[in-house]
C-alpha atoms as a PDB file:
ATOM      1  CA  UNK A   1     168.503 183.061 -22.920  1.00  0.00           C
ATOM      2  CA  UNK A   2     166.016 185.303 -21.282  1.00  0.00           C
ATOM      3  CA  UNK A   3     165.823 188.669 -19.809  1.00  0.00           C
ATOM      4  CA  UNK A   4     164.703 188.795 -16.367  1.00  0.00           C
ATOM      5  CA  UNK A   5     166.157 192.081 -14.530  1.00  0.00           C
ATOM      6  CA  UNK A   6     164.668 192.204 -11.317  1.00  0.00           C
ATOM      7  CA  UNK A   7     164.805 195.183  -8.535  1.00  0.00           C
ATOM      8  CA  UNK A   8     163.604 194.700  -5.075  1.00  0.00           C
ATOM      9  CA  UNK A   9     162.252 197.801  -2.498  1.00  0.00           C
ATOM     10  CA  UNK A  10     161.539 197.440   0.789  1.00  0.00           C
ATOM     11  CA  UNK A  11     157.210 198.354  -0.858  1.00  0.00           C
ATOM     12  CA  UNK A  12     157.831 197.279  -4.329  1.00  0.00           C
ATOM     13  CA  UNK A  13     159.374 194.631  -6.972  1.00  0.00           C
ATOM     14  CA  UNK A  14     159.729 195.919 -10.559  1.00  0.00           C
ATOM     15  CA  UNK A  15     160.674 192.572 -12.862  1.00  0.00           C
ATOM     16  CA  UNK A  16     161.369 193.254 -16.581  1.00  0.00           C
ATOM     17  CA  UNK A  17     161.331 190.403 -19.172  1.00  0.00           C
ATOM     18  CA  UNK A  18     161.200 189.488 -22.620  1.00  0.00           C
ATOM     19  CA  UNK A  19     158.845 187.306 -24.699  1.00  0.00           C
ATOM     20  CA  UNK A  20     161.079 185.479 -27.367  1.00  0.00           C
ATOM     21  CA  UNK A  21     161.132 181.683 -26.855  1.00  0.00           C
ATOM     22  CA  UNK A  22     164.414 180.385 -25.921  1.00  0.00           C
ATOM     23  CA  UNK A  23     166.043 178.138 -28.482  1.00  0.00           C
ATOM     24  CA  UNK A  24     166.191 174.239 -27.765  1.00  0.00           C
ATOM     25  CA  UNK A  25     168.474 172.417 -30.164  1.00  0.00           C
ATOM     26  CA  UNK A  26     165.770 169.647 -31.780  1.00  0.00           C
ATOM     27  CA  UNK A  27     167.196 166.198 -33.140  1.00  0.00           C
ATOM     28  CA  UNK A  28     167.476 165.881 -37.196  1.00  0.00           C
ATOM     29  CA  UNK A  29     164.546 163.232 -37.270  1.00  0.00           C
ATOM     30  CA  UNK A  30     162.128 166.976 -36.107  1.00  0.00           C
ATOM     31  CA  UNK A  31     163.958 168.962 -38.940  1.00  0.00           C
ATOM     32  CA  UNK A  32     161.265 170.160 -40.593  1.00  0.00           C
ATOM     33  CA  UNK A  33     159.508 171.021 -37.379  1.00  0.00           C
ATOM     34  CA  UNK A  34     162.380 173.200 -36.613  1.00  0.00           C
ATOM     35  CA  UNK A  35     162.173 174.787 -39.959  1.00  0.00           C
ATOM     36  CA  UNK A  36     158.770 175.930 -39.559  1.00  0.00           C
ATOM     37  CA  UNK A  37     159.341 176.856 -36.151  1.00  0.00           C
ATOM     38  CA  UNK A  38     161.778 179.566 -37.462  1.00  0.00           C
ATOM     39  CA  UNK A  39     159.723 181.204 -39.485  1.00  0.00           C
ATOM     40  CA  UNK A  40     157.056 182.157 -37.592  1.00  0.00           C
ATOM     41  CA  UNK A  41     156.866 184.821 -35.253  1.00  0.00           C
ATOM     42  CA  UNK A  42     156.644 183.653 -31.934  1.00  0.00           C
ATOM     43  CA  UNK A  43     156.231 184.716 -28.281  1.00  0.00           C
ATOM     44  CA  UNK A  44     156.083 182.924 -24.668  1.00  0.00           C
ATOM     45  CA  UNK A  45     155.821 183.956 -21.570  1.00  0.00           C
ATOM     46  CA  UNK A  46     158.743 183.943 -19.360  1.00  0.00           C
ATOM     47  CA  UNK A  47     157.041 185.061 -15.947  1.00  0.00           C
ATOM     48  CA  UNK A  48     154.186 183.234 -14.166  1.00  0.00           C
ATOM     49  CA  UNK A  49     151.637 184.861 -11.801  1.00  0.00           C
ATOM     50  CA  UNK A  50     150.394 183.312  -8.534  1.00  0.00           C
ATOM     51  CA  UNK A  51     147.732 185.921  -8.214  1.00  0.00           C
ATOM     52  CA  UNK A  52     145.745 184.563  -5.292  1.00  0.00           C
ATOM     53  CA  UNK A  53     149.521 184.864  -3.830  1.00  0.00           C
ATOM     54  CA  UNK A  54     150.853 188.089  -5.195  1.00  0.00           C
ATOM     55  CA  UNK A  55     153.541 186.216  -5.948  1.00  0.00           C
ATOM     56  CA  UNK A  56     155.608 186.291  -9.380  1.00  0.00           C
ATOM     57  CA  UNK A  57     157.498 183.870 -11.049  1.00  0.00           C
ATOM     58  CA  UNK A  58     160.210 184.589 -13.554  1.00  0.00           C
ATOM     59  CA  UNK A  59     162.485 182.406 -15.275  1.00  0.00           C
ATOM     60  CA  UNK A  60     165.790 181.647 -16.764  1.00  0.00           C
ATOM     61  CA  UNK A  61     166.763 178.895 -18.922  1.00  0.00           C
ATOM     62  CA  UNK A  62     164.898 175.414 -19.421  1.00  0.00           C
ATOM     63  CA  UNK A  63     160.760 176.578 -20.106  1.00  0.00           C
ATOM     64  CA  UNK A  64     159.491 173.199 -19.702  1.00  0.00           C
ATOM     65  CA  UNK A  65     160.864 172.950 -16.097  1.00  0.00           C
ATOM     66  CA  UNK A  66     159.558 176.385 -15.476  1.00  0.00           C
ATOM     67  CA  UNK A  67     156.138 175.280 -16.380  1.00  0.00           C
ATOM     68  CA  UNK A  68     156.267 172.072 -14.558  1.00  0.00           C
ATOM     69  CA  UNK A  69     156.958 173.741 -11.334  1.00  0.00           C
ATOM     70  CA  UNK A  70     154.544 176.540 -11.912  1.00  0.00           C
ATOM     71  CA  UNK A  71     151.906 173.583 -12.446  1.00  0.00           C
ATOM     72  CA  UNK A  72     152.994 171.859  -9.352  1.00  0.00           C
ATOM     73  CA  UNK A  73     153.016 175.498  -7.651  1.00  0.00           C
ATOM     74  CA  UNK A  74     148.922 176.318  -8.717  1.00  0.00           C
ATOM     75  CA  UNK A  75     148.052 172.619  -7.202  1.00  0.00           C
ATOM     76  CA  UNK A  76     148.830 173.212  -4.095  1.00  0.00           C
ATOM     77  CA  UNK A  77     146.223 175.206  -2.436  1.00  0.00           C
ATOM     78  CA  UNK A  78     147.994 175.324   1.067  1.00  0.00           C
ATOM     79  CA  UNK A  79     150.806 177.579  -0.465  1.00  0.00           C
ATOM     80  CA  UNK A  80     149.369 180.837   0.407  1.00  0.00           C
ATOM     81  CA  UNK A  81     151.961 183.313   0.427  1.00  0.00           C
ATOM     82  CA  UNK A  82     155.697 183.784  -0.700  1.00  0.00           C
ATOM     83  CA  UNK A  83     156.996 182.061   2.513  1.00  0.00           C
ATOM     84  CA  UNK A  84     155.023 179.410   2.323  1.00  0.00           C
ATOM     85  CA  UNK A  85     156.413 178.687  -1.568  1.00  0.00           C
ATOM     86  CA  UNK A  86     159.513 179.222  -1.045  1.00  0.00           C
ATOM     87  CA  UNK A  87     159.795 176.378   1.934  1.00  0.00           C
ATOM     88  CA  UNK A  88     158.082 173.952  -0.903  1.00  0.00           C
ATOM     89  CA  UNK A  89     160.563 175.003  -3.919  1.00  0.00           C
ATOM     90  CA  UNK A  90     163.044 172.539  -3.382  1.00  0.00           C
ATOM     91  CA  UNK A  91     161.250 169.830  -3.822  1.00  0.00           C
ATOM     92  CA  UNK A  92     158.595 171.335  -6.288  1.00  0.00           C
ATOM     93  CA  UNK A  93     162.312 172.011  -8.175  1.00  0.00           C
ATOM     94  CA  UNK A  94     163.492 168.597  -8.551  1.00  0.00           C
ATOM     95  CA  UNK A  95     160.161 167.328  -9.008  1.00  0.00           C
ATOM     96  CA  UNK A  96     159.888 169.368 -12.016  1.00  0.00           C
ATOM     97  CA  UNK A  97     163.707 168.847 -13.320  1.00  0.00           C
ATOM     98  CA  UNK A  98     162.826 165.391 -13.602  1.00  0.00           C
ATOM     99  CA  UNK A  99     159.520 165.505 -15.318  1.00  0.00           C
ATOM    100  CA  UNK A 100     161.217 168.397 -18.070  1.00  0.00           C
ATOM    101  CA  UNK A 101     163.946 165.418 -18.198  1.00  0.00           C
ATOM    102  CA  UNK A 102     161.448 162.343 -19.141  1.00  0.00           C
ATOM    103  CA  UNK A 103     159.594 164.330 -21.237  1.00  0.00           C
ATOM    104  CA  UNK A 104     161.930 166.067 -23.175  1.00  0.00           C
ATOM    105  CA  UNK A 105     163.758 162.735 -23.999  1.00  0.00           C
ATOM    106  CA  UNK A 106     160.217 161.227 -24.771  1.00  0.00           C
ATOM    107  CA  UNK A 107     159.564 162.936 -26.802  1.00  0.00           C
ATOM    108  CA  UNK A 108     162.175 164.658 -29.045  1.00  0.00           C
ATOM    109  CA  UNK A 109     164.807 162.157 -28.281  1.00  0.00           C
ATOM    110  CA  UNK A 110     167.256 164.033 -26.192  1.00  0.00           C
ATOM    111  CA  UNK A 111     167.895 164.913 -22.443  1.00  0.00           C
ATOM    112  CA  UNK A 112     169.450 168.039 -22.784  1.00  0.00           C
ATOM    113  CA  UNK A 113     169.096 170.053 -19.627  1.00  0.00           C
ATOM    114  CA  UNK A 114     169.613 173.543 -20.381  1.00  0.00           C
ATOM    115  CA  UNK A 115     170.260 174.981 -16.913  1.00  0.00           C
ATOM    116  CA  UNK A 116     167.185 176.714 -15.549  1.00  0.00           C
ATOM    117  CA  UNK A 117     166.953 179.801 -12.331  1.00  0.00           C
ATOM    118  CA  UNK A 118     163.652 180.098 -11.690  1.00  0.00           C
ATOM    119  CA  UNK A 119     162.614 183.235  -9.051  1.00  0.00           C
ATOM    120  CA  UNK A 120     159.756 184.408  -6.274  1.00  0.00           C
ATOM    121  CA  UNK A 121     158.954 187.869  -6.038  1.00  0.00           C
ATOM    122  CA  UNK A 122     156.746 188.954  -3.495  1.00  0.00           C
ATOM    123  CA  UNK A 123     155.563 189.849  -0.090  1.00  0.00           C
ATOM    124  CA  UNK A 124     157.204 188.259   2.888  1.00  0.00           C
ATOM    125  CA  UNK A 125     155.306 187.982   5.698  1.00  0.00           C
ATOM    126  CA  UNK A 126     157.830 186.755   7.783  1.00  0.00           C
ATOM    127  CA  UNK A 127     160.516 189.376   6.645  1.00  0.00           C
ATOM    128  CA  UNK A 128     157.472 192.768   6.690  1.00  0.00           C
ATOM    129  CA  UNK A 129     159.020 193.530   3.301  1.00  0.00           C
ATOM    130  CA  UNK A 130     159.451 192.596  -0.721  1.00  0.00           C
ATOM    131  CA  UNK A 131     161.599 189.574  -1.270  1.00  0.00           C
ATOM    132  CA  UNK A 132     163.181 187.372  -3.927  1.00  0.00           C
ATOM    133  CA  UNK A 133     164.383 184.501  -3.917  1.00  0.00           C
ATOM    134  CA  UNK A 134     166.567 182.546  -6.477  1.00  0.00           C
ATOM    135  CA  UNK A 135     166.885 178.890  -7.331  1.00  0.00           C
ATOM    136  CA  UNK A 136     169.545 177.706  -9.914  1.00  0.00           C
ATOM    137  CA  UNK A 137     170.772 174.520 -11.450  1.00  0.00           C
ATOM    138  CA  UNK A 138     173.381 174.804 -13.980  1.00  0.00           C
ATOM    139  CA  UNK A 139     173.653 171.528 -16.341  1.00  0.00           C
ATOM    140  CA  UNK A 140     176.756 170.334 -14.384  1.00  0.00           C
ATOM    141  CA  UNK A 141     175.020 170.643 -11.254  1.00  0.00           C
ATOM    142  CA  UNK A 142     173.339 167.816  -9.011  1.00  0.00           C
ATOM    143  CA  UNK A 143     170.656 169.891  -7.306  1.00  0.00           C
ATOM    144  CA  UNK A 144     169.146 173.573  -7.236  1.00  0.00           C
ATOM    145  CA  UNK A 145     170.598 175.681  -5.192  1.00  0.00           C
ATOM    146  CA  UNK A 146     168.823 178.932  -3.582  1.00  0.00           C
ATOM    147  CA  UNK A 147     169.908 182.251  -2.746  1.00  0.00           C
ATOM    148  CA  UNK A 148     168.191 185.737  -1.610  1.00  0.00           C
ATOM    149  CA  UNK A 149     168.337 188.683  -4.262  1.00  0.00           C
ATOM    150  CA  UNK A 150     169.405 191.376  -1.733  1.00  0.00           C
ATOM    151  CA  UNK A 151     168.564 194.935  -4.204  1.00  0.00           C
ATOM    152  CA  UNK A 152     168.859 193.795  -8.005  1.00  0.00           C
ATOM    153  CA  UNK A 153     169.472 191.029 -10.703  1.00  0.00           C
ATOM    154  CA  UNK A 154     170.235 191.992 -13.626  1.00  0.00           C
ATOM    155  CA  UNK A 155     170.277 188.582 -16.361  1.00  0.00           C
ATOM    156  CA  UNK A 156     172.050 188.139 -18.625  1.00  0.00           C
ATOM    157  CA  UNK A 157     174.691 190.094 -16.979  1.00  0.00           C
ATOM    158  CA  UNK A 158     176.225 191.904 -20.121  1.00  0.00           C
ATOM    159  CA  UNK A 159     179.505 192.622 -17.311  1.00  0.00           C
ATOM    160  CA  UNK A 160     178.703 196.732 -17.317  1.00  0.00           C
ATOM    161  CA  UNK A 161     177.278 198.145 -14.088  1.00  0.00           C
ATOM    162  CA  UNK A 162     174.294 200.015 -14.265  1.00  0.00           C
ATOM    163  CA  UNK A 163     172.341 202.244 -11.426  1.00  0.00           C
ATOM    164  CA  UNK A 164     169.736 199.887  -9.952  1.00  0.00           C
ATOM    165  CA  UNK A 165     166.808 200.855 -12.883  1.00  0.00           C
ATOM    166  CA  UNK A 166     163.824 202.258 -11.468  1.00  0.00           C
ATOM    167  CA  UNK A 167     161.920 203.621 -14.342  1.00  0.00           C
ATOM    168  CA  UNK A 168     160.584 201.865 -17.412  1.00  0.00           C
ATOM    169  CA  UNK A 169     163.232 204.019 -19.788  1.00  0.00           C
ATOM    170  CA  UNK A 170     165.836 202.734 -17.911  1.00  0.00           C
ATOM    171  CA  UNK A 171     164.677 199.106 -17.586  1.00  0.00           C
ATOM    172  CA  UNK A 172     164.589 199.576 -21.701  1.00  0.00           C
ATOM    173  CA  UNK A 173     167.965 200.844 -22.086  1.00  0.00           C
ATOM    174  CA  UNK A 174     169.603 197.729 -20.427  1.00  0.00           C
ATOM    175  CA  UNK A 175     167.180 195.060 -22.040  1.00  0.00           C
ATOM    176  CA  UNK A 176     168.248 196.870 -25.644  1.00  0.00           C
ATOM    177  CA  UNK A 177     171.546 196.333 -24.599  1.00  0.00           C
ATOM    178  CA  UNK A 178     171.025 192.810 -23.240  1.00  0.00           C
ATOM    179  CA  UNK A 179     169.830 192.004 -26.848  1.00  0.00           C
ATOM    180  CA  UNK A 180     172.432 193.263 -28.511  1.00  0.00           C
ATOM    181  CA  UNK A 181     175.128 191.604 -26.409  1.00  0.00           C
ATOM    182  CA  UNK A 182     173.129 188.037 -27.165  1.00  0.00           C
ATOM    183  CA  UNK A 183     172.871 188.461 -30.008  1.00  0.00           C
ATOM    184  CA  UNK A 184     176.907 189.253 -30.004  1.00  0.00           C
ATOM    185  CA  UNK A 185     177.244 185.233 -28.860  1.00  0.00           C
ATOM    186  CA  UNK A 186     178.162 183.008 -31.460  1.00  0.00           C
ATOM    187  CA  UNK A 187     175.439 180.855 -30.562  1.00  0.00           C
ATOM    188  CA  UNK A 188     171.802 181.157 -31.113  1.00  0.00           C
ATOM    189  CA  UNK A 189     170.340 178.930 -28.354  1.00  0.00           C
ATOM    190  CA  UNK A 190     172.048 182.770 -26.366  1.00  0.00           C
ATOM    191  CA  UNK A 191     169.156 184.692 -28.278  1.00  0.00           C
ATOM    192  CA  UNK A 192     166.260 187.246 -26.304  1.00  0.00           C
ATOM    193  CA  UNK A 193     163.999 189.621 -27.402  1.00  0.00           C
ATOM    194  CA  UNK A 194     160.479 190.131 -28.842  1.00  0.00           C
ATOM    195  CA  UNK A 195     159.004 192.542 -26.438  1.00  0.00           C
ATOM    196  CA  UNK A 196     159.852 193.980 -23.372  1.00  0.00           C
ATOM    197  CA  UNK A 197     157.374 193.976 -20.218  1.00  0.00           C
ATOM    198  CA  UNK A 198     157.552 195.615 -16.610  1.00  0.00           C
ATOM    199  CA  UNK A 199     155.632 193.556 -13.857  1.00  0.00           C
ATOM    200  CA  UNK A 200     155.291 195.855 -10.398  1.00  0.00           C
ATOM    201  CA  UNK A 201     154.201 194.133  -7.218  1.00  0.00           C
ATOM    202  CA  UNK A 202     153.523 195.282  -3.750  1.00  0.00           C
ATOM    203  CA  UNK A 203     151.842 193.525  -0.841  1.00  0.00           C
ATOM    204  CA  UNK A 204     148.627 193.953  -2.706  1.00  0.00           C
ATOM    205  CA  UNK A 205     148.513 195.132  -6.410  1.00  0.00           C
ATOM    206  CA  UNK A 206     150.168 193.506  -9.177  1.00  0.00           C
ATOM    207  CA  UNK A 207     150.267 195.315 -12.489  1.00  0.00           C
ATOM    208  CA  UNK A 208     151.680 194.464 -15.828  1.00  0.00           C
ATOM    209  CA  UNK A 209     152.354 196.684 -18.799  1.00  0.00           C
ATOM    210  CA  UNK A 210     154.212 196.306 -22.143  1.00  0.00           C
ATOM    211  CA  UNK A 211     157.263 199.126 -22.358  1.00  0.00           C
ATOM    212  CA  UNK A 212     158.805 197.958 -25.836  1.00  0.00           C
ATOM    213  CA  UNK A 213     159.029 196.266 -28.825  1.00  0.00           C
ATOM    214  CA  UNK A 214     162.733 194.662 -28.433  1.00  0.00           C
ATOM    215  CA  UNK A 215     162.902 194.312 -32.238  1.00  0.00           C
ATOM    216  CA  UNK A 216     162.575 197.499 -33.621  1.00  0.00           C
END
């Protein structure tokens, strides 16, 4: 699991996420790689830049598809703009569901597909304002399916409401209590945490800043 709470202005984007690896369950034959995976501290990052874009990237779910499309995403140097990446997502999106696939069973032995939601946040030049848009594919499903995030996503959705978070105090107060409600799940593959960073965008500045440490 992953924190990615995301608020869209008509100017601005503010996306908050965490940096603690997501757990993938790894067949007995890798045991003692997944013991010494345990013990070590360890950090990822869950939201990919576009910079020559001013676009942003955060994820849900399956990393190795993340990174696959985010690859596939750098290589293309006629996607110049949000618009322009979002009309190539689909098939950037199964492209990279089926690499994740292969490789995963490659090379640790199982196909697992976690579910992934992978996101765009940046300027539209077609809209004149911030946008987001959301891709999704839930294990069950046969393709990703996209939506527009109209004001806010807040993930994992811990069911409370809060006031769409505009400040970083705020964006900590809901990521401390999207840890502690993970952590509430009986399993640990629902885990998130590590630290907590704030990404702002606007048409042209992109600035990222740490807020927390999630684990103290």
């Amino acid at each position: 699991m992953s924190i990615a709470n995301i608020v869209i202005g008509q100017d601005k984007a503010l996306i908050a996420f965490d940096t603690k690896p997501a757990f993938m369950p790894i067949p007995a034959a890798n045991l003692e790689i997944a013991m010494q995976l345990a013990v070590q501290e360890k950090h990822t990052s869950k939201c990919g830049f576009l910079v020559h874009a001013n676009v942003a990237m955060p994820t849900l779910g399956d990393n190795l598809l993340a990174n696959y499309a985010f690859s596939m995403l750098q290589l293309r140097p006629d996607l110049v703009d949000l618009d322009k990446m979002a009309e190539a997502m689909p098939e950037i999106l199964a492209e990279a569901h089926r690499q994740a696939v292969f490789i995963r069973k490659q090379q640790w032995g199982t196909d697992k597909f976690p579910g992934s939601a992978v996101f765009l946040v940046g300027w539209s030049n077609a809209l004149g304002r911030m946008e987001c848009v959301r891709w999704t594919r839930w294990p069950d499903d046969s393709a990703f399916k996209a939506e527009q995030v109209r004001h806010e996503s807040i993930n994992p959705d811990t069911g409370r409401k809060y006031d769409v978070p505009i400040t970083d105090a705020e964006m900590e107060k809901i990521a401390r209590e999207q840890v502690a409600y993970a952590r509430g799940l009986p399993n640990a593959e629902y885990d998130c945490g590590g630290r907590l960073l704030i990404a702002e965008l606007t048409r042209d500045t992109l600035n990222v800043r740490t807020v927390a440490n999630l684990e103290e």
